[in-house]
C-alpha atoms as a PDB file:
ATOM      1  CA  UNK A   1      10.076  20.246  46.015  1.00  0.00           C
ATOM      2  CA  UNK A   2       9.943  16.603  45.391  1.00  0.00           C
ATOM      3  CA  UNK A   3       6.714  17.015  43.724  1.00  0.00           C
ATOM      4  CA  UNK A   4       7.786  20.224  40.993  1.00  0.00           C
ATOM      5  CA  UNK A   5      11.184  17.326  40.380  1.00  0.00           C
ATOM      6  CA  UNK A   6       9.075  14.728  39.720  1.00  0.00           C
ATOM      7  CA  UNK A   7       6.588  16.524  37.110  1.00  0.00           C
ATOM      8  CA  UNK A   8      10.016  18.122  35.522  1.00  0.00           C
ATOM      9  CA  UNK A   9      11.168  14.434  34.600  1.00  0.00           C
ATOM     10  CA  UNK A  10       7.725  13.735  33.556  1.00  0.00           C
ATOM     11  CA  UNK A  11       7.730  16.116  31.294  1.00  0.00           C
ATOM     12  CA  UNK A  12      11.477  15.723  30.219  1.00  0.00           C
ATOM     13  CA  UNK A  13      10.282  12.042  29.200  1.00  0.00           C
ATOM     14  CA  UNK A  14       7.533  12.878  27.393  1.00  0.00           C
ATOM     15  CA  UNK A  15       9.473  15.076  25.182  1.00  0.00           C
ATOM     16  CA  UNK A  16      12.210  12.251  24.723  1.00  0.00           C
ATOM     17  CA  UNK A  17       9.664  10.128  23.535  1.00  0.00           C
ATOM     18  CA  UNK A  18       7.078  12.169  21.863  1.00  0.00           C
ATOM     19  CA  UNK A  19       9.880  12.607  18.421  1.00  0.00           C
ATOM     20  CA  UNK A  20       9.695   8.188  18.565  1.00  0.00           C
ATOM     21  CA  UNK A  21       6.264   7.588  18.570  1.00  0.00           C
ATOM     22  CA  UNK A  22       5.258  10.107  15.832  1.00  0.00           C
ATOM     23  CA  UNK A  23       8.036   8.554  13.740  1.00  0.00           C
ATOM     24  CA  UNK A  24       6.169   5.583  13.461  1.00  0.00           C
ATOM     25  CA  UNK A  25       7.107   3.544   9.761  1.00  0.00           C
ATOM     26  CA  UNK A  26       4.227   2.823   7.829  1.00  0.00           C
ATOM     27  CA  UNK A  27       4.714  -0.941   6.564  1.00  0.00           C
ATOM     28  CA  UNK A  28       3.323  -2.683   3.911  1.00  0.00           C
ATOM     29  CA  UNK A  29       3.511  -5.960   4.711  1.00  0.00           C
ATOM     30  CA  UNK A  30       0.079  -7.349   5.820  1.00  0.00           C
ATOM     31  CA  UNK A  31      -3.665  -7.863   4.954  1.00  0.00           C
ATOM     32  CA  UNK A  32      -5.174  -4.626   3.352  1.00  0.00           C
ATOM     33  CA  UNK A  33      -8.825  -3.995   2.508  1.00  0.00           C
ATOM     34  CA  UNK A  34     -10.083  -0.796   0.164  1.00  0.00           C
ATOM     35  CA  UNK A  35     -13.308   1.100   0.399  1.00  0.00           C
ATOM     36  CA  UNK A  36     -14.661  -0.867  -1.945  1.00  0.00           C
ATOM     37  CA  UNK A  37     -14.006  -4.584  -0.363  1.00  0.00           C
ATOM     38  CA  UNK A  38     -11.680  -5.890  -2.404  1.00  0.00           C
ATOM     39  CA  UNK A  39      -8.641  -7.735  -0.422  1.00  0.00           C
ATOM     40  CA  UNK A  40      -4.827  -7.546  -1.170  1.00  0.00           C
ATOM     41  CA  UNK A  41      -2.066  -9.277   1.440  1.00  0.00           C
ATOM     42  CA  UNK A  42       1.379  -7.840   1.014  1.00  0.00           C
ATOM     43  CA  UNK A  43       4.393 -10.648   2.153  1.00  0.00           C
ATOM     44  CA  UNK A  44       7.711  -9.632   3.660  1.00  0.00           C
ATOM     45  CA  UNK A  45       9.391  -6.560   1.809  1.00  0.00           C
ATOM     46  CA  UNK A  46      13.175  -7.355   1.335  1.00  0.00           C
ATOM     47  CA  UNK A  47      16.031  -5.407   1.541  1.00  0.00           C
ATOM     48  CA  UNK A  48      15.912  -4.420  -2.559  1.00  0.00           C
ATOM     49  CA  UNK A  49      12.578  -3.231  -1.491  1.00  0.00           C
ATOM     50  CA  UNK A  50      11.245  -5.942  -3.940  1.00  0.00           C
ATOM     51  CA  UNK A  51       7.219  -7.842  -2.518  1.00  0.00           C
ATOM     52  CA  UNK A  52       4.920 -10.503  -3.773  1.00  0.00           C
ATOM     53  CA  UNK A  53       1.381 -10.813  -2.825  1.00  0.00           C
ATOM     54  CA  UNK A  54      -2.127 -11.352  -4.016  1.00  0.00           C
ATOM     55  CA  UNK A  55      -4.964  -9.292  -4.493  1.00  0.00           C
ATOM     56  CA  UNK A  56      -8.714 -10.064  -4.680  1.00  0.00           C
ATOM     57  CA  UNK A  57     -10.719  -7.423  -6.279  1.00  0.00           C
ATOM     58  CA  UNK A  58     -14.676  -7.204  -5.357  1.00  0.00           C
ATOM     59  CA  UNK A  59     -15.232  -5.227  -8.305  1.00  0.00           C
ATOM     60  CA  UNK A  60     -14.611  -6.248 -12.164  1.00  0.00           C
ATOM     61  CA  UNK A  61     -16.652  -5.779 -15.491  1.00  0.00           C
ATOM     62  CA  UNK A  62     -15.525  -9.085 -16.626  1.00  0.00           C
ATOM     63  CA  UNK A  63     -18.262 -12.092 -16.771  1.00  0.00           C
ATOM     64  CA  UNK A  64     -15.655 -14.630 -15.453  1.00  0.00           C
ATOM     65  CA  UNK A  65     -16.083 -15.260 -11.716  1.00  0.00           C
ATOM     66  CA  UNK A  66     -13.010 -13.388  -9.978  1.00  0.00           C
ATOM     67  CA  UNK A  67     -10.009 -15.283  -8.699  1.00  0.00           C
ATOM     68  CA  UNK A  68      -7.544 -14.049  -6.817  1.00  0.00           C
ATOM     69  CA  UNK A  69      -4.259 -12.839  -8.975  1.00  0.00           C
ATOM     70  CA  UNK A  70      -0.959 -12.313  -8.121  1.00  0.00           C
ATOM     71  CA  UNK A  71       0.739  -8.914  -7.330  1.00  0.00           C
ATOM     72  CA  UNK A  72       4.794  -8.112  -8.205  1.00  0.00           C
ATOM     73  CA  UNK A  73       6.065  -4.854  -6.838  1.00  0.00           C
ATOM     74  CA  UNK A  74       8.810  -2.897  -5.080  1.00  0.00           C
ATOM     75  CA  UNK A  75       8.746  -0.022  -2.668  1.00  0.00           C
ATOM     76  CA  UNK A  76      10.965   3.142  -3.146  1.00  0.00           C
ATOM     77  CA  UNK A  77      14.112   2.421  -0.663  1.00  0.00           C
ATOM     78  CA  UNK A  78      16.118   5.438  -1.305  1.00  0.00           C
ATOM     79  CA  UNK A  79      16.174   6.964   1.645  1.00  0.00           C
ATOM     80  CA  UNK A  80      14.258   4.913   3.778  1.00  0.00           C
ATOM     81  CA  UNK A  81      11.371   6.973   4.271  1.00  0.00           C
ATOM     82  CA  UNK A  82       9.028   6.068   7.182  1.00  0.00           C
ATOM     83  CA  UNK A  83       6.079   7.121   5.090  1.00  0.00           C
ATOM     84  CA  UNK A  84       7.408   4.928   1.116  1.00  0.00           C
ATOM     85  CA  UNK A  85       6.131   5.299  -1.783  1.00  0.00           C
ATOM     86  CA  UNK A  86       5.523   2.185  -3.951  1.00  0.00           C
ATOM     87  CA  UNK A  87       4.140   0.427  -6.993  1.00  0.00           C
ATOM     88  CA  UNK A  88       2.740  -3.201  -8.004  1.00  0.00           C
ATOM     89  CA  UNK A  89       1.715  -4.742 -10.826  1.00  0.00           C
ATOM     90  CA  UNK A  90      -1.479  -7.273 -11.100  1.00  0.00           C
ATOM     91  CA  UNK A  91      -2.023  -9.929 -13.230  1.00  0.00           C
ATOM     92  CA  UNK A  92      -5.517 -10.984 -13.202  1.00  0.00           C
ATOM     93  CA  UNK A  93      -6.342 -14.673 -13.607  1.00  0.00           C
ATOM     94  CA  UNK A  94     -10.147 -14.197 -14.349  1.00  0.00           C
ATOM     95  CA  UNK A  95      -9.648 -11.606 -17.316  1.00  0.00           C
ATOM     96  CA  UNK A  96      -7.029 -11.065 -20.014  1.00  0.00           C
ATOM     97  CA  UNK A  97      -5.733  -7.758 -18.309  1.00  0.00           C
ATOM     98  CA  UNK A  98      -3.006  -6.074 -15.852  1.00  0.00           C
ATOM     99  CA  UNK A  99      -3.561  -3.162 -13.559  1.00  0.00           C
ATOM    100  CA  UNK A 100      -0.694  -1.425 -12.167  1.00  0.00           C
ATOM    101  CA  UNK A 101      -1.025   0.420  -8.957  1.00  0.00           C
ATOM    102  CA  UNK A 102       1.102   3.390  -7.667  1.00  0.00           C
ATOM    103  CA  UNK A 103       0.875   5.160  -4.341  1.00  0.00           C
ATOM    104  CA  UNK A 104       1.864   5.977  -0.781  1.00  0.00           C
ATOM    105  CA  UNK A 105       1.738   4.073   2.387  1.00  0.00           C
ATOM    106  CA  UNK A 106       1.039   6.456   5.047  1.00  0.00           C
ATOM    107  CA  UNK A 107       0.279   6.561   9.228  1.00  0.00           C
ATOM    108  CA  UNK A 108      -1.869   9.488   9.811  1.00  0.00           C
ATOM    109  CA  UNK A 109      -2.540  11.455  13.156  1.00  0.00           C
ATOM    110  CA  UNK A 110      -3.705   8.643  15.037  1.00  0.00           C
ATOM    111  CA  UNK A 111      -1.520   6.250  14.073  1.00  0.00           C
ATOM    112  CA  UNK A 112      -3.586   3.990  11.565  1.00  0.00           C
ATOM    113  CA  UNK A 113      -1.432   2.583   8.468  1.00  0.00           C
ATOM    114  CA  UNK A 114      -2.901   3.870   5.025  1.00  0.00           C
ATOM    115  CA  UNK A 115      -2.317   3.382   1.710  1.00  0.00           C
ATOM    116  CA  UNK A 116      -3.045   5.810  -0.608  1.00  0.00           C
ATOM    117  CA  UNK A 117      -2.843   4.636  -5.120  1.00  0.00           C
ATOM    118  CA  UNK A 118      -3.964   5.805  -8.240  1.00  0.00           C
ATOM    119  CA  UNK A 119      -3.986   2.693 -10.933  1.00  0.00           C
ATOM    120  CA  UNK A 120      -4.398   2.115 -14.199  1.00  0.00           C
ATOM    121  CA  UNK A 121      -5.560  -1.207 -16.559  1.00  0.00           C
ATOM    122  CA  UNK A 122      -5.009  -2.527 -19.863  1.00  0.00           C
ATOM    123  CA  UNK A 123      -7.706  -4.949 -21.219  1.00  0.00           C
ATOM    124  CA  UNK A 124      -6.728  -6.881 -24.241  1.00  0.00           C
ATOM    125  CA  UNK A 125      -7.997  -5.521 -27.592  1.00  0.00           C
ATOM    126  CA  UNK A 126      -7.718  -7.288 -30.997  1.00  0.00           C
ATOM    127  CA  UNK A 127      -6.917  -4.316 -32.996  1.00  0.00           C
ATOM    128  CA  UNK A 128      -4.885  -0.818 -32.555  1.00  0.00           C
ATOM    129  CA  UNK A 129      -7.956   0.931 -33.469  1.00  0.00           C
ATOM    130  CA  UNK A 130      -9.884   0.435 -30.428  1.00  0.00           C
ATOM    131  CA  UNK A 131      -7.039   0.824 -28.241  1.00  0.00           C
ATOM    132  CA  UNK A 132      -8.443   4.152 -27.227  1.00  0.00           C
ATOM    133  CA  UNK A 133     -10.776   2.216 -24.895  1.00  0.00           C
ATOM    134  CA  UNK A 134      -8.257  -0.541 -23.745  1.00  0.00           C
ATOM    135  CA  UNK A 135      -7.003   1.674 -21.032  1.00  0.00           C
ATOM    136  CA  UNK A 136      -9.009   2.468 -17.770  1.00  0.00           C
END
């Protein structure tokens, strides 16, 4: 009988637990590297939801040699979500344009943090009739 108590605790604390470690919050503070290589680091979020970083892109179709830029951006802290979404804004220092990044940070099924953005970039164009290909 001792044995049948000691698998129903077992079990009782697995259940207690099981809700906590699926709930983990996905953070985006830290060192994150895309598919394609290039490197962004993320500091401390504050309480605004307000961040600062930098971001090093491996891929550009400028001729300048890529620096790395700065990042501005703030994560959606309405309710708290464990799973935020978020937005940033680059200013590159090798090429006279700004991306801006929107997404998701995410932990999937086995735990791993994941961001997930769409983005868009402005070059600089001299005149408002090519700015039909100033936008990528």
């Amino acid at each position: 009988m001792v044995h049948a108590t000691s698998s129903v605790l077992l079990l009782l604390g697995l259940a207690l637990l099981a809700p906590g470690l699926s709930a983990k919050k996905c953070s985006l503070t830290g060192n994150w590297i895309n598919d394609l290589g290039s490197n962004m680091t993320i500091g401390a979020v504050n309480d605004e939801g307000e961040f600062s970083g930098s971001y090093l892109t491996a891929v550009t179709s400028s001729p300048n040699d890529i620096r790395v830029s700065p990042l501005q951006g703030t994560q959606n802290n309405f309710n708290r979500s464990s799973q935020p979404t978020f937005g940033f804004t680059v200013n590159w220092n090798f090429s006279e344009s700004t991306s801006v990044f929107v997404g998701q940070c995410f932990v999937d099924k086995n735990g791993k943090e994941v961001l997930k953005t769409i983005w868009l970039q402005r070059s600089n164009v001299d005149d408002t009739g090519d700015d039909w290909k100033a936008t990528r």
